[in-house]
N, C-alpha and C. Protein backbone atom coordinates (compact mmCIF):
# COMPACT_ATOMS: atom_id res chain seq x y z
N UNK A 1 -14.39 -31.72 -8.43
CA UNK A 1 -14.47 -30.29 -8.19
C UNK A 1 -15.47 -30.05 -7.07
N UNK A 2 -15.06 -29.64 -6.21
CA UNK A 2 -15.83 -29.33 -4.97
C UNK A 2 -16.25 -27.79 -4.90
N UNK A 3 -17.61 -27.77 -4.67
CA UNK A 3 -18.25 -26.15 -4.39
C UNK A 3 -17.88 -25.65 -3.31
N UNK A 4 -17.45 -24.12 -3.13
CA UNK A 4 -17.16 -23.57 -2.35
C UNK A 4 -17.84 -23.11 -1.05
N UNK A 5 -18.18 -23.46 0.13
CA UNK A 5 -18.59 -23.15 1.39
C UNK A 5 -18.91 -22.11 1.68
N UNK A 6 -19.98 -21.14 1.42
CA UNK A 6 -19.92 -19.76 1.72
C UNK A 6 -19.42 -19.33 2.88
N UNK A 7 -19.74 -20.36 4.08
CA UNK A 7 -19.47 -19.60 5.11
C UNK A 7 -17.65 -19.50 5.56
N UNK A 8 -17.23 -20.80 4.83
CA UNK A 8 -15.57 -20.92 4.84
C UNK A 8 -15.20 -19.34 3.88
N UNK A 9 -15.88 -18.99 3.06
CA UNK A 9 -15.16 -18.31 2.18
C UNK A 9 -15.52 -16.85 2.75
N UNK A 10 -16.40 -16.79 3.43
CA UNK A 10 -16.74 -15.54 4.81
C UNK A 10 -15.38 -15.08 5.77
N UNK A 11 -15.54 -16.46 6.22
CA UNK A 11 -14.01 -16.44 7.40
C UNK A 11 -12.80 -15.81 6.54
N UNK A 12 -12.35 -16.44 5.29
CA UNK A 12 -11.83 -16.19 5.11
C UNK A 12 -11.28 -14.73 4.38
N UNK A 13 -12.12 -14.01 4.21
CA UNK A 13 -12.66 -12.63 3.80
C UNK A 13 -12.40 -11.62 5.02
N UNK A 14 -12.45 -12.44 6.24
CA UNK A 14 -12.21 -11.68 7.57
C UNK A 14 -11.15 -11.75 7.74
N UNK A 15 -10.36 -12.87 7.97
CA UNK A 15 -8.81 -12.94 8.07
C UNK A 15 -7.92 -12.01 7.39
N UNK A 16 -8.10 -11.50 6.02
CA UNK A 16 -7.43 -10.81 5.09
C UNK A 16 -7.00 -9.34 5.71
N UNK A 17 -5.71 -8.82 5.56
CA UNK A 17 -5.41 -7.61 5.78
C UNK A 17 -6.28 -6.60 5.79
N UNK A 18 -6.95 -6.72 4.51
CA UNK A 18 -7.76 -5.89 4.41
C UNK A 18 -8.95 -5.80 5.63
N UNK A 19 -9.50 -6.54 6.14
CA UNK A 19 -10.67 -6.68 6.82
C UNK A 19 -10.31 -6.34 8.18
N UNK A 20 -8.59 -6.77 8.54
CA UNK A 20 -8.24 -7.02 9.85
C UNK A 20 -7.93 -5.46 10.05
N UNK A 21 -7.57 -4.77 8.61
CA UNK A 21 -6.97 -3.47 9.17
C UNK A 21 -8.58 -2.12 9.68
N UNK A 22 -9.46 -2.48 8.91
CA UNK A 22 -10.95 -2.40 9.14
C UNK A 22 -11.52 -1.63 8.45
N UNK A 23 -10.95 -1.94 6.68
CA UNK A 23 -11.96 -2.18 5.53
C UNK A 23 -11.64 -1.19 4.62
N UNK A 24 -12.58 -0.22 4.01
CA UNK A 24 -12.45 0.85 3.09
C UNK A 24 -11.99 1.86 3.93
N UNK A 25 -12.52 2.28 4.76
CA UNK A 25 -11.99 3.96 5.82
C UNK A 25 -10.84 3.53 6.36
N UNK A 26 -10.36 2.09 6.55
CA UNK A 26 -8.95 2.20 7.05
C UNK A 26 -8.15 2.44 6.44
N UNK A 27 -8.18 1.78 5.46
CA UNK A 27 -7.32 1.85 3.80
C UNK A 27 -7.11 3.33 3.22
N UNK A 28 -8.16 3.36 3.29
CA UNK A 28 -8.06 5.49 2.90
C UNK A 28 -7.36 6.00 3.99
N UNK A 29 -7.64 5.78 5.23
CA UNK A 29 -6.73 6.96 6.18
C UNK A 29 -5.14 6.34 6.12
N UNK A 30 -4.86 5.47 5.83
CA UNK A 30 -3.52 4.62 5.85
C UNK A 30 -2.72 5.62 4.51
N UNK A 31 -3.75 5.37 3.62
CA UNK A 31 -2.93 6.47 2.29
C UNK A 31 -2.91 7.64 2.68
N UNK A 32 -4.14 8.31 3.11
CA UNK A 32 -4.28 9.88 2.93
C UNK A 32 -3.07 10.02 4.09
N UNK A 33 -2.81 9.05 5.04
CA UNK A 33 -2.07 9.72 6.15
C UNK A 33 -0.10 8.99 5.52
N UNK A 34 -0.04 8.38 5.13
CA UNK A 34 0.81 8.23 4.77
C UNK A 34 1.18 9.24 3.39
N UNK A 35 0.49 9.96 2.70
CA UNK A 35 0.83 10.87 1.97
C UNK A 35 0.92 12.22 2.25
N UNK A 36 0.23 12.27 3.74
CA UNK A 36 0.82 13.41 4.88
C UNK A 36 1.56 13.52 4.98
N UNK A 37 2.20 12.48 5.13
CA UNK A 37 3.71 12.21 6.17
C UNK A 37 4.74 12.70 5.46
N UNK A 38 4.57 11.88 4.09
CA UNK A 38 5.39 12.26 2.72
C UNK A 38 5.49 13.73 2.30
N UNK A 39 4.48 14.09 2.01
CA UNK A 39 4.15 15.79 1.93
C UNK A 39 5.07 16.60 3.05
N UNK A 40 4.88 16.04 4.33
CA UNK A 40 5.44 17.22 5.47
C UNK A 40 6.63 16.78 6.36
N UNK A 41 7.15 15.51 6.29
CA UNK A 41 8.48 14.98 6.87
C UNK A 41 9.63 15.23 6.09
N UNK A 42 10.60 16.24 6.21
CA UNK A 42 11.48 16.06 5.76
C UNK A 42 13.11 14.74 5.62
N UNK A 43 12.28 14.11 6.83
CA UNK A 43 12.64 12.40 5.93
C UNK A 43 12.54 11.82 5.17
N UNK A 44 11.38 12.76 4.57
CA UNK A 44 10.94 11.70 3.22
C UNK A 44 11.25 12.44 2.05
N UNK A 45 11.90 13.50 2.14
CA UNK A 45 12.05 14.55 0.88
C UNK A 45 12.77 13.51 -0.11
N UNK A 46 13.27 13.08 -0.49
CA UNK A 46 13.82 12.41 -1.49
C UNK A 46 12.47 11.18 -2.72
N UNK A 47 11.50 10.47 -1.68
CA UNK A 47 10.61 10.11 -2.03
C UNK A 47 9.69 11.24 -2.31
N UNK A 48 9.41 12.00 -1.90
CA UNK A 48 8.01 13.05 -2.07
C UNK A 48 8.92 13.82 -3.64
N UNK A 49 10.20 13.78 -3.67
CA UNK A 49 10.36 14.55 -5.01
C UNK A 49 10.28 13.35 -6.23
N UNK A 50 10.19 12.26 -5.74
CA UNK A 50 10.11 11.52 -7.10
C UNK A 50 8.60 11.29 -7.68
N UNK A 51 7.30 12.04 -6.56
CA UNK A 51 6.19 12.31 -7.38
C UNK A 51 5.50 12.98 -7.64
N UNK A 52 6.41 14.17 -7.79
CA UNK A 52 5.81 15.22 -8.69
C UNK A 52 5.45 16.14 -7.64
N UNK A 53 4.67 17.06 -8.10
CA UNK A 53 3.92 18.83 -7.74
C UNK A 53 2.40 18.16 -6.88
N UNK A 54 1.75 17.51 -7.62
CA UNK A 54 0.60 17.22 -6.96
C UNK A 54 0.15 15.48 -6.56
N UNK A 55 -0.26 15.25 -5.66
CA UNK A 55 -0.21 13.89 -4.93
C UNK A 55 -2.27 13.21 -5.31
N UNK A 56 -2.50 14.25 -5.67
CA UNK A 56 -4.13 13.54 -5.50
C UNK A 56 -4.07 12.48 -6.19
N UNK A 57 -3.70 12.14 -7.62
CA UNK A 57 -4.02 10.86 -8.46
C UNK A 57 -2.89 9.43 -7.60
N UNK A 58 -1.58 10.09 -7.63
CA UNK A 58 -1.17 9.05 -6.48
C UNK A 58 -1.60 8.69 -5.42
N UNK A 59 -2.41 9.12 -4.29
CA UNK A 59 -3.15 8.96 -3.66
C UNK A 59 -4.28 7.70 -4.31
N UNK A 60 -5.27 8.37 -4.82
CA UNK A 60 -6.41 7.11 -5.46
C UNK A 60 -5.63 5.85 -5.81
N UNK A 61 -4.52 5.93 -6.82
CA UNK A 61 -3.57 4.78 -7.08
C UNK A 61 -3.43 3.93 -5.91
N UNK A 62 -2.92 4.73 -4.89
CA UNK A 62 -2.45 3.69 -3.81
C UNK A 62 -3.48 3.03 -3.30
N UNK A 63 -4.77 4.12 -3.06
CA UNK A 63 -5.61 3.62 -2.32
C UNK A 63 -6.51 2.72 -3.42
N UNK A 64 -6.85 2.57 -4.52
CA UNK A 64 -7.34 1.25 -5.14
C UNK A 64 -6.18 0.34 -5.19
N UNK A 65 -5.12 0.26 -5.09
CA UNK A 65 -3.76 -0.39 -5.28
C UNK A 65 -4.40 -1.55 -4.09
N UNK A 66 -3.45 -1.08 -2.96
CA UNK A 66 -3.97 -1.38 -1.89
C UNK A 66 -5.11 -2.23 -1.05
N UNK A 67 -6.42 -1.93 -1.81
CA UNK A 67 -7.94 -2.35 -1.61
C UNK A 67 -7.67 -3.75 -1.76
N UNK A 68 -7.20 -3.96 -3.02
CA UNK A 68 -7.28 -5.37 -3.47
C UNK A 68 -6.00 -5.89 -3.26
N UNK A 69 -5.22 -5.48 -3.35
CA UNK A 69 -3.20 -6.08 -2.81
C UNK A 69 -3.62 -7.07 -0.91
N UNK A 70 -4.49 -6.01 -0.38
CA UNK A 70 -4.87 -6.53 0.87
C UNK A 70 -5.94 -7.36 0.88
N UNK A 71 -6.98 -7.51 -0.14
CA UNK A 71 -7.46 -8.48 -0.20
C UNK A 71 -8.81 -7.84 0.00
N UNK A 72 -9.67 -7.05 -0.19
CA UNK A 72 -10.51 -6.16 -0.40
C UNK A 72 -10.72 -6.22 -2.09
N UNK A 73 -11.67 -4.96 -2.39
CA UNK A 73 -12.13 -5.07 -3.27
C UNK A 73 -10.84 -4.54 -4.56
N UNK A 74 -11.25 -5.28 -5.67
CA UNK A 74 -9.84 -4.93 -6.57
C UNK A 74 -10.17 -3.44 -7.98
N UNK A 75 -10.40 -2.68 -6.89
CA UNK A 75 -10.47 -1.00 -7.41
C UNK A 75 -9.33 -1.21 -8.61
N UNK A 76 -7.84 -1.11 -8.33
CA UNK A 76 -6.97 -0.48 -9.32
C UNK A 76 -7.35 -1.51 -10.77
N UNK A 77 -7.48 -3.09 -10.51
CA UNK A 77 -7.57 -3.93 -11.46
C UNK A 77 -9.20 -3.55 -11.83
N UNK A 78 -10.07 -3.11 -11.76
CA UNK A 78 -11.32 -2.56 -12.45
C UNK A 78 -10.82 -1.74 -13.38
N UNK A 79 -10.33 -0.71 -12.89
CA UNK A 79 -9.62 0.75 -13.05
C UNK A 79 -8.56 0.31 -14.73
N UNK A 80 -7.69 -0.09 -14.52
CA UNK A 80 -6.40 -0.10 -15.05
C UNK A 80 -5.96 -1.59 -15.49
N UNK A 81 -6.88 -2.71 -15.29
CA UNK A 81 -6.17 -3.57 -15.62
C UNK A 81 -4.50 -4.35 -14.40
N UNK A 82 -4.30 -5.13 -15.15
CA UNK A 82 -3.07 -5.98 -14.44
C UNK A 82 -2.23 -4.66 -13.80
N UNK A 83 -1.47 -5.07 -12.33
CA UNK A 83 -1.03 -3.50 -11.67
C UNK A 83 0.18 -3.37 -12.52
N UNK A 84 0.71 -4.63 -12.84
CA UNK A 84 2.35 -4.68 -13.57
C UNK A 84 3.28 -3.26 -13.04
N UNK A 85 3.06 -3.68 -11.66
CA UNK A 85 3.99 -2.77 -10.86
C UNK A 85 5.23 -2.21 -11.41
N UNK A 86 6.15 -2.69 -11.49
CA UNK A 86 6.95 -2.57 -11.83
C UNK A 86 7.58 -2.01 -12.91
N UNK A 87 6.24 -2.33 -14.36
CA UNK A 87 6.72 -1.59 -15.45
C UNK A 87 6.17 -0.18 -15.24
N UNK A 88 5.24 0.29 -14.27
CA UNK A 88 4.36 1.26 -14.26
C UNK A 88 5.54 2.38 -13.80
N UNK A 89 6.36 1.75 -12.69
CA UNK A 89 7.25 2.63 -12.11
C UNK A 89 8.33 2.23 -12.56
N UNK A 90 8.92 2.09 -13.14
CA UNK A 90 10.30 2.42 -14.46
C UNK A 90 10.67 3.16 -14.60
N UNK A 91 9.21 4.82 -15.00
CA UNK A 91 9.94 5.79 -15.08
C UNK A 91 10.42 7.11 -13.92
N UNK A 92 10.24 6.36 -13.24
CA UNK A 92 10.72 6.88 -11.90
C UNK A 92 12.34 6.26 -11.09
N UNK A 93 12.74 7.42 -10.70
CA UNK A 93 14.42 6.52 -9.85
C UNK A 93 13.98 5.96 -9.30
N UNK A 94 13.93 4.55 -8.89
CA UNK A 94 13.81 3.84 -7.38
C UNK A 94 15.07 3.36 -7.03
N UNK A 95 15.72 3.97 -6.05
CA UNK A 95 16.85 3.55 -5.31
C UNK A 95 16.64 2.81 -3.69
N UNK A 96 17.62 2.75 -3.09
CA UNK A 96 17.72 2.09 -2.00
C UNK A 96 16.89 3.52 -0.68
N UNK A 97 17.53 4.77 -1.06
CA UNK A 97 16.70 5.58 -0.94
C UNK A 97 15.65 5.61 -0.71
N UNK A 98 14.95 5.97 -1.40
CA UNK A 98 12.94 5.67 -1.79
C UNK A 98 12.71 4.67 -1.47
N UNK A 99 13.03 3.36 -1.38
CA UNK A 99 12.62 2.20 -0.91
C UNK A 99 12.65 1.79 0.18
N UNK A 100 13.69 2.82 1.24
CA UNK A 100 13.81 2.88 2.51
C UNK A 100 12.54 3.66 2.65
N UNK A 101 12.85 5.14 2.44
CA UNK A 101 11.60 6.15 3.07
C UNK A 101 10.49 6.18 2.45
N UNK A 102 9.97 5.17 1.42
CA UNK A 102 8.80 4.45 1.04
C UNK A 102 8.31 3.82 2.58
N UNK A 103 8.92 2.77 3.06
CA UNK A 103 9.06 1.74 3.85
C UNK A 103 9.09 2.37 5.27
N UNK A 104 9.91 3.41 5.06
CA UNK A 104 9.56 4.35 7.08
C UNK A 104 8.16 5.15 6.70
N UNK A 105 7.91 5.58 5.67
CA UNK A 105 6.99 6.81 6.02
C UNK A 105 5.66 5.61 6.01
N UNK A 106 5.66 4.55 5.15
CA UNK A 106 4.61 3.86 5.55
C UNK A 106 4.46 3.08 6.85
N UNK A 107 5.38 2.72 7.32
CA UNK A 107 5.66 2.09 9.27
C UNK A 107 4.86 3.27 10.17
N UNK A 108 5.76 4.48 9.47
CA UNK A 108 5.10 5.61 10.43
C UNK A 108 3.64 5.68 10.14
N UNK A 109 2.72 6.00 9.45
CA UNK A 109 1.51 6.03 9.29
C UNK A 109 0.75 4.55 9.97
N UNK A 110 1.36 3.31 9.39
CA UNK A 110 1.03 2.09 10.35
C UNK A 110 0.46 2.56 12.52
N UNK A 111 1.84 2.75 12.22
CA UNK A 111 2.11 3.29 13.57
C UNK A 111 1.28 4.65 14.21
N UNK A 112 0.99 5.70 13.46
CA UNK A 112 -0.09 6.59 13.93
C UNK A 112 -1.42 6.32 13.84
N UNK A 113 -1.58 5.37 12.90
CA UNK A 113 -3.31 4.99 13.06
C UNK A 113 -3.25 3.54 13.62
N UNK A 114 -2.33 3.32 14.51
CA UNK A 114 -2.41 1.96 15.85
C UNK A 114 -2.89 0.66 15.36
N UNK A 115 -2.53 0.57 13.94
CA UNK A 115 -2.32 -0.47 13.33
C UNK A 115 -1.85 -1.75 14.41
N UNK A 116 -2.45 -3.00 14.61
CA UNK A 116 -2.08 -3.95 15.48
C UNK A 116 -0.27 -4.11 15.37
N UNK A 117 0.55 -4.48 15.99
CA UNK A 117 1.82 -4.52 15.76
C UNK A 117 1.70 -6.40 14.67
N UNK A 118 1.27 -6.75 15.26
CA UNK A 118 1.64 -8.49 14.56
C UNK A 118 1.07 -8.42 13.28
N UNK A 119 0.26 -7.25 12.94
CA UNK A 119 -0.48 -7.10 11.68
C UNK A 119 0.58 -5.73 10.78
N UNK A 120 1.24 -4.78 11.14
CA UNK A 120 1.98 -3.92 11.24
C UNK A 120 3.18 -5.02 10.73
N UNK A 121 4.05 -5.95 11.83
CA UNK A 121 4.99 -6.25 10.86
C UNK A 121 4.41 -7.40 9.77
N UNK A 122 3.61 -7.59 9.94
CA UNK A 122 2.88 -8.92 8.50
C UNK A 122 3.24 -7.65 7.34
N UNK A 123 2.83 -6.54 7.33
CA UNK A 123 2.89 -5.51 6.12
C UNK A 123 3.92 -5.08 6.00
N UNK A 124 4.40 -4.88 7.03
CA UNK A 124 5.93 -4.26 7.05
C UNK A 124 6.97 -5.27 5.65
N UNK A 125 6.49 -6.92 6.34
CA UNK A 125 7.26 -8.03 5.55
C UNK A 125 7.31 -7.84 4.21
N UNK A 126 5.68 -7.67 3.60
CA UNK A 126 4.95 -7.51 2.50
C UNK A 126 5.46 -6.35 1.93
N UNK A 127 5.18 -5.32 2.41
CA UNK A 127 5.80 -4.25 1.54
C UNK A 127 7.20 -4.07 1.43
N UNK A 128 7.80 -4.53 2.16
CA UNK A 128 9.31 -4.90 2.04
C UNK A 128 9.65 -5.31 0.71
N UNK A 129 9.27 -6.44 0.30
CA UNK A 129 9.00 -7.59 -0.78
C UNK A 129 8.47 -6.29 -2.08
N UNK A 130 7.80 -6.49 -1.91
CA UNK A 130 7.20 -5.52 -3.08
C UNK A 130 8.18 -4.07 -3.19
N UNK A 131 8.37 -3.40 -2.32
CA UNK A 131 9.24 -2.43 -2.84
C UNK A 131 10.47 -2.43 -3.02
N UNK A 132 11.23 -3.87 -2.33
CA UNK A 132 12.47 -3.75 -3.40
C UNK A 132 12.26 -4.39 -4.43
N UNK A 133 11.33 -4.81 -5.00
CA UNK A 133 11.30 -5.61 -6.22
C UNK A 133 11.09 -4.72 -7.56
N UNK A 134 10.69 -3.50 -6.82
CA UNK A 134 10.63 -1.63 -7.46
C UNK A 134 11.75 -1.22 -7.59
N UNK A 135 12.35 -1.53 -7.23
CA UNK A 135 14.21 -1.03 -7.08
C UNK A 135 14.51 -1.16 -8.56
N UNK A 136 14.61 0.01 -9.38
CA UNK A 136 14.94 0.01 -10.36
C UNK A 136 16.48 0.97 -10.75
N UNK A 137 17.20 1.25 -9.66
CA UNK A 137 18.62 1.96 -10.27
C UNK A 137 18.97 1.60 -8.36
């Protein structure tokens, strides 16, 4: 069993989405602005009706979700335990729908806060993965 290198385990703390996208204030404007988008694009009306009247607690969700999914600090798992994605959102439609304009309205927010492109599609890949795996109807 070999001890871990602090300074290897530094680097590698930098490399992570999280760090590359540039930390806690990026992560927050990525949600708050991607739940803009949702709120006021009528591209996204089909997703913005599957959560409800008010967005603030979805918001925090995403944004501790997120923290640690990217490799930052793990807010939602403090919070809530295992994310068990999937059973959480069950009771919601997820169609091909929502999983599309899940997937544009978050590109678009990528894309307004000048998210690097080679880092942009690394997430793009990622959330791809993860939200059809949400595809529940």
């Amino acid at each position: 069993m070999s001890v871990p290198n602090p300074t290897e385990a530094a680097e590698r703390r930098e490399d992570t989405p999280y760090a590359l996208l540039g930390g806690d204030p990026a992560v927050r404007a990525l949600v708050d602005r991607f739940y803009d988008l949702m709120d006021l694009e009528p591209a996204y009306r089909e997703l913005r009706a599957v959560h409800g009247s008010e967005l603030t607690a979805a918001r925090d969700k995403l944004y501790w979700f997120l923290s640690g999914w990217l490799g930052g600090p793990n807010h939602y798992i403090e919070r809530f335990g295992h994310p068990r994605l999937r059973a959480r959102h069950l009771p919601f439609a997820i169609g091909l729908t929502e999983r599309n304009q899940w997937l544009a309205c978050m590109d678009q927010a990528m894309t307004e806060l000048q998210v690097p492109p080679s880092l942009r599609q690394r997430l793009n890949e990622s959330f791809f993965q993860t939200a059809d795996w949400m595809r529940n109807r």
